[in-house]
C-alpha atoms as a PDB file:
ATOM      1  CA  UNK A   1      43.580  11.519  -2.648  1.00  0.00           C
ATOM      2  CA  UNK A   2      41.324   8.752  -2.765  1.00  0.00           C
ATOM      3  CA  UNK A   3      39.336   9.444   0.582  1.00  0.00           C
ATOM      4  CA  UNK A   4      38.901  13.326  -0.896  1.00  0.00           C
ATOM      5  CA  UNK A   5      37.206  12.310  -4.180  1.00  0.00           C
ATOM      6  CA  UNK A   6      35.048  10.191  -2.089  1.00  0.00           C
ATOM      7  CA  UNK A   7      34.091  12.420   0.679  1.00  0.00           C
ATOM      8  CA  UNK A   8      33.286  14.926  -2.688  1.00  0.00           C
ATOM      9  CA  UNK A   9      30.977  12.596  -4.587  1.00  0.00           C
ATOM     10  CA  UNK A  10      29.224  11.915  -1.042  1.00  0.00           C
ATOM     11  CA  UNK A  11      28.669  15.557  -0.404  1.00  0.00           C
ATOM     12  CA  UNK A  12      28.302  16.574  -3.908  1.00  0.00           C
ATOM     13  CA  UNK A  13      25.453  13.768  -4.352  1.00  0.00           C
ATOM     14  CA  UNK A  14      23.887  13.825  -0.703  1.00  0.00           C
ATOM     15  CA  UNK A  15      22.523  17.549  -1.990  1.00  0.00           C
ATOM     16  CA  UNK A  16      20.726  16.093  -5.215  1.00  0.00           C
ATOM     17  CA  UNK A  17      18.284  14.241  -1.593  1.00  0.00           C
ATOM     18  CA  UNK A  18      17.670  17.879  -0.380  1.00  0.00           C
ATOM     19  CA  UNK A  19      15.970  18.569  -3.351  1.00  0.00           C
ATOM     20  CA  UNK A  20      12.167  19.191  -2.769  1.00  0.00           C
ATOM     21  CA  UNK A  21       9.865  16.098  -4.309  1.00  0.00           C
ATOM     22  CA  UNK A  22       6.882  17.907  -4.007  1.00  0.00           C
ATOM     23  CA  UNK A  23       4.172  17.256  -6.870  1.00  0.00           C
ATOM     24  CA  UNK A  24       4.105  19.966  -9.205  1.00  0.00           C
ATOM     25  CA  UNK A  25       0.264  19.686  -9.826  1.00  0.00           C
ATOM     26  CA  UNK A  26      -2.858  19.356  -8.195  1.00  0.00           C
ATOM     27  CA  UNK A  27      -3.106  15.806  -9.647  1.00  0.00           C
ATOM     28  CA  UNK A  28       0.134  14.550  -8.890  1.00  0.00           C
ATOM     29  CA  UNK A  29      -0.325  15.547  -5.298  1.00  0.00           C
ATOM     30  CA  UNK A  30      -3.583  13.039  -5.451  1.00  0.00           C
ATOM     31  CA  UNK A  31      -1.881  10.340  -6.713  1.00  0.00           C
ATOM     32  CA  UNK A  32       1.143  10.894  -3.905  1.00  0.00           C
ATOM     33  CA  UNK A  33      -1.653  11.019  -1.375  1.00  0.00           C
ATOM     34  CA  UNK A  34      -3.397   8.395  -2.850  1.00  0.00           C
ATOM     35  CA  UNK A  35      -0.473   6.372  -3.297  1.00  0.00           C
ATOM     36  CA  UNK A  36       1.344   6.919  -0.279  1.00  0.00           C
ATOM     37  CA  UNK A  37      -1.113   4.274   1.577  1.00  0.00           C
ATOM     38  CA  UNK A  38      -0.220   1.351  -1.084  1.00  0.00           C
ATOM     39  CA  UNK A  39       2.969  -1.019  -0.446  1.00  0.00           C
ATOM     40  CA  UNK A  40       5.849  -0.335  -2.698  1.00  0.00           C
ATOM     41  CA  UNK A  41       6.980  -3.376  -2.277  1.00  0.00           C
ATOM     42  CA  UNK A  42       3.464  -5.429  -3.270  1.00  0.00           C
ATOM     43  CA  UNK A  43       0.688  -3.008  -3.749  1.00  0.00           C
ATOM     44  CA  UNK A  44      -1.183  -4.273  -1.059  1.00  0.00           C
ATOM     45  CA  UNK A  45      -2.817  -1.412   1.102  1.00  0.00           C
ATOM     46  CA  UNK A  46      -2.002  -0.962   4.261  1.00  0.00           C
ATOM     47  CA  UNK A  47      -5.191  -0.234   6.186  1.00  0.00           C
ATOM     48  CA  UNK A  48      -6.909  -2.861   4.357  1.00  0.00           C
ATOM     49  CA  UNK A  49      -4.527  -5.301   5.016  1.00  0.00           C
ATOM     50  CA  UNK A  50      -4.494  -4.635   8.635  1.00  0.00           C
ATOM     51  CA  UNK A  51      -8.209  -5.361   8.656  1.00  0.00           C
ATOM     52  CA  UNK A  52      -8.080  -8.302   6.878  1.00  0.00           C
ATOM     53  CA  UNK A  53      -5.251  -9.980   9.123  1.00  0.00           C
ATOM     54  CA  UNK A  54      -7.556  -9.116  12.208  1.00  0.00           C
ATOM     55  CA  UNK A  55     -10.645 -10.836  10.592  1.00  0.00           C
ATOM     56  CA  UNK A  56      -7.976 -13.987   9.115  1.00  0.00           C
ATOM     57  CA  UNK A  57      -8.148 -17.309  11.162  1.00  0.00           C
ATOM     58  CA  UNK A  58      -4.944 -17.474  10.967  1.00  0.00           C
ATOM     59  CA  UNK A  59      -2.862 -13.825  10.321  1.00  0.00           C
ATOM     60  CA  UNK A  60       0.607 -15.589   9.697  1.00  0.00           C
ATOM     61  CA  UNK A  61      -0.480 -17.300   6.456  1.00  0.00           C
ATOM     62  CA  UNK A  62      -1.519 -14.082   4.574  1.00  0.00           C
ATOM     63  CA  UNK A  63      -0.312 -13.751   1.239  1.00  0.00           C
ATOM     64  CA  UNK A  64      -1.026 -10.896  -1.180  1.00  0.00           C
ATOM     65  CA  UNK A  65      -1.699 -11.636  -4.902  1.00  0.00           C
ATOM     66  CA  UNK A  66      -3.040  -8.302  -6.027  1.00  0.00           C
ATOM     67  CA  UNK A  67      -5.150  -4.739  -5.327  1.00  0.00           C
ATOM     68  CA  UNK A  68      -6.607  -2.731  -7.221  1.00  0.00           C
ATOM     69  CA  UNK A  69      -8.578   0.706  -6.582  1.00  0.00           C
ATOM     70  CA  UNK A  70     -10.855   2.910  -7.854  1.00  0.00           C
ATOM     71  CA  UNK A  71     -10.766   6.845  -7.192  1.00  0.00           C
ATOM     72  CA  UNK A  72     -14.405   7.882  -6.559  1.00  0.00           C
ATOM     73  CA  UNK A  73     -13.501  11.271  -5.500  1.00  0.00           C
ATOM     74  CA  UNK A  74     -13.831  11.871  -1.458  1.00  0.00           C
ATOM     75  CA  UNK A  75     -12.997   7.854  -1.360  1.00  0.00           C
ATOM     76  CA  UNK A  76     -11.927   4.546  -2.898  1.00  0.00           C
ATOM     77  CA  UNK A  77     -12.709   1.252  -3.805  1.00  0.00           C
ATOM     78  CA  UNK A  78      -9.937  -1.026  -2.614  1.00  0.00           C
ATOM     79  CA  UNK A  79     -10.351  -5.116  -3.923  1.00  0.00           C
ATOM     80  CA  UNK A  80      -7.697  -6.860  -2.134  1.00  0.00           C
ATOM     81  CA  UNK A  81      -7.104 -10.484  -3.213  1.00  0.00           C
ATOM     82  CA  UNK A  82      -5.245 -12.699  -1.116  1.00  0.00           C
ATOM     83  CA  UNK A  83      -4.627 -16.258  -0.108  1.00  0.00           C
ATOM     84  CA  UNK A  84      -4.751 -17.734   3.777  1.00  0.00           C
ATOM     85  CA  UNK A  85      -5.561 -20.863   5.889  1.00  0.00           C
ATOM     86  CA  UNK A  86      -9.330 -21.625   6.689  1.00  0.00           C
ATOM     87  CA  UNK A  87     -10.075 -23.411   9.736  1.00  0.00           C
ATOM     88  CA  UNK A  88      -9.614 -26.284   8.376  1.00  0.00           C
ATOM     89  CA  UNK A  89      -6.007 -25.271   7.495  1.00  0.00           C
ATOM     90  CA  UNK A  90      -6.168 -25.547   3.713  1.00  0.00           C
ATOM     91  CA  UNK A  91      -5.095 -22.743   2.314  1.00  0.00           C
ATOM     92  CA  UNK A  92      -8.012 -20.156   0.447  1.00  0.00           C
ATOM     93  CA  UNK A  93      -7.958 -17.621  -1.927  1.00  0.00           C
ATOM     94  CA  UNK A  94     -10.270 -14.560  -0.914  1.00  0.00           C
ATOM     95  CA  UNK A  95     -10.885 -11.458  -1.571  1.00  0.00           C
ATOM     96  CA  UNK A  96     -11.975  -8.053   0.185  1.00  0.00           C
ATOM     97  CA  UNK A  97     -13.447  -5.002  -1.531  1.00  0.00           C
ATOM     98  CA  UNK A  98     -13.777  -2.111   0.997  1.00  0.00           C
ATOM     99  CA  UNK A  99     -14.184   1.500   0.962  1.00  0.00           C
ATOM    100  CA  UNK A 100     -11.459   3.989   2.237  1.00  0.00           C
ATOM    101  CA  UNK A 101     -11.000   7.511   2.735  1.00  0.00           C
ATOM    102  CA  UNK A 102      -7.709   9.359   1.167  1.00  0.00           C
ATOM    103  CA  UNK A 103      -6.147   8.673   4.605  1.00  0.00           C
ATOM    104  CA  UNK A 104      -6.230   5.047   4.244  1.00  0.00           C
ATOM    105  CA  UNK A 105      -8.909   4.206   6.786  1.00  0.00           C
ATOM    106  CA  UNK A 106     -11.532   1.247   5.909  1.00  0.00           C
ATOM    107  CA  UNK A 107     -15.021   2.878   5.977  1.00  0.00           C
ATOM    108  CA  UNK A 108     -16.749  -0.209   5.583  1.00  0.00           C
ATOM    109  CA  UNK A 109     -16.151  -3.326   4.131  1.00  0.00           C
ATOM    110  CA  UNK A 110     -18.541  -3.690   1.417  1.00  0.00           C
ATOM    111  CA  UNK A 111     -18.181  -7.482  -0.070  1.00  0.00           C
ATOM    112  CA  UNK A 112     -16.225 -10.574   0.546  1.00  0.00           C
ATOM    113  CA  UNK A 113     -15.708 -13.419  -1.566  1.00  0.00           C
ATOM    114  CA  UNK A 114     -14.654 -17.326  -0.482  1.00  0.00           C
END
């Protein structure tokens, strides 16, 4: 009896995933577009990040500490802060502002900051 209420719950509650998430309005399906290139888990962005590990002296001692963005319309201004070792091996906070189109691709880097 146990294994049917079970199997019910599963199939009852495995419809409520079916269900469509789509944005109901133009600027909900921004912000999903928008957000959608962002970790959930730290906020960092993901083609930004990629380009700063490439640049890093050392990739394996990148640590997020924030981003934040501004929506300029056909792009955004991503500031990425982070910390990582220098050559030296001490470890640096730094920071990255770039812009990025909605699909998450780095345009150009615009500043960096020691």
């Amino acid at each position: 009896m146990f294994v049917i209420l079970v199997m019910t719950f599963l199939a009852l509650g495995s419809t409520d995933s079916n269900k469509s998430t789509t944005p109901k309005t133009p600027e909900e399906a921004r912000t999903a577009q928008i957000e959608k290139h962002f970790s959930a888990w730290d906020g960092s962005h993901n083609g930004l990040t990629k380009v700063i590990k490439e640049s890093m002296n050392d990739p394996n001692s990148y640590e997020h500490v924030e981003t934040r963005y501004g929506d300029k319309g056909d792009y955004l201004i991503v500031t990425a802060t982070f910390r990582g070792k220098n050559a030296f091996g001490g470890v640096v906070k730094n920071s990255v502002t770039a812009k990025v189109d909605l699909n998450g691709n780095v345009i150009e880097v615009i500043s960096q900051s020691p």
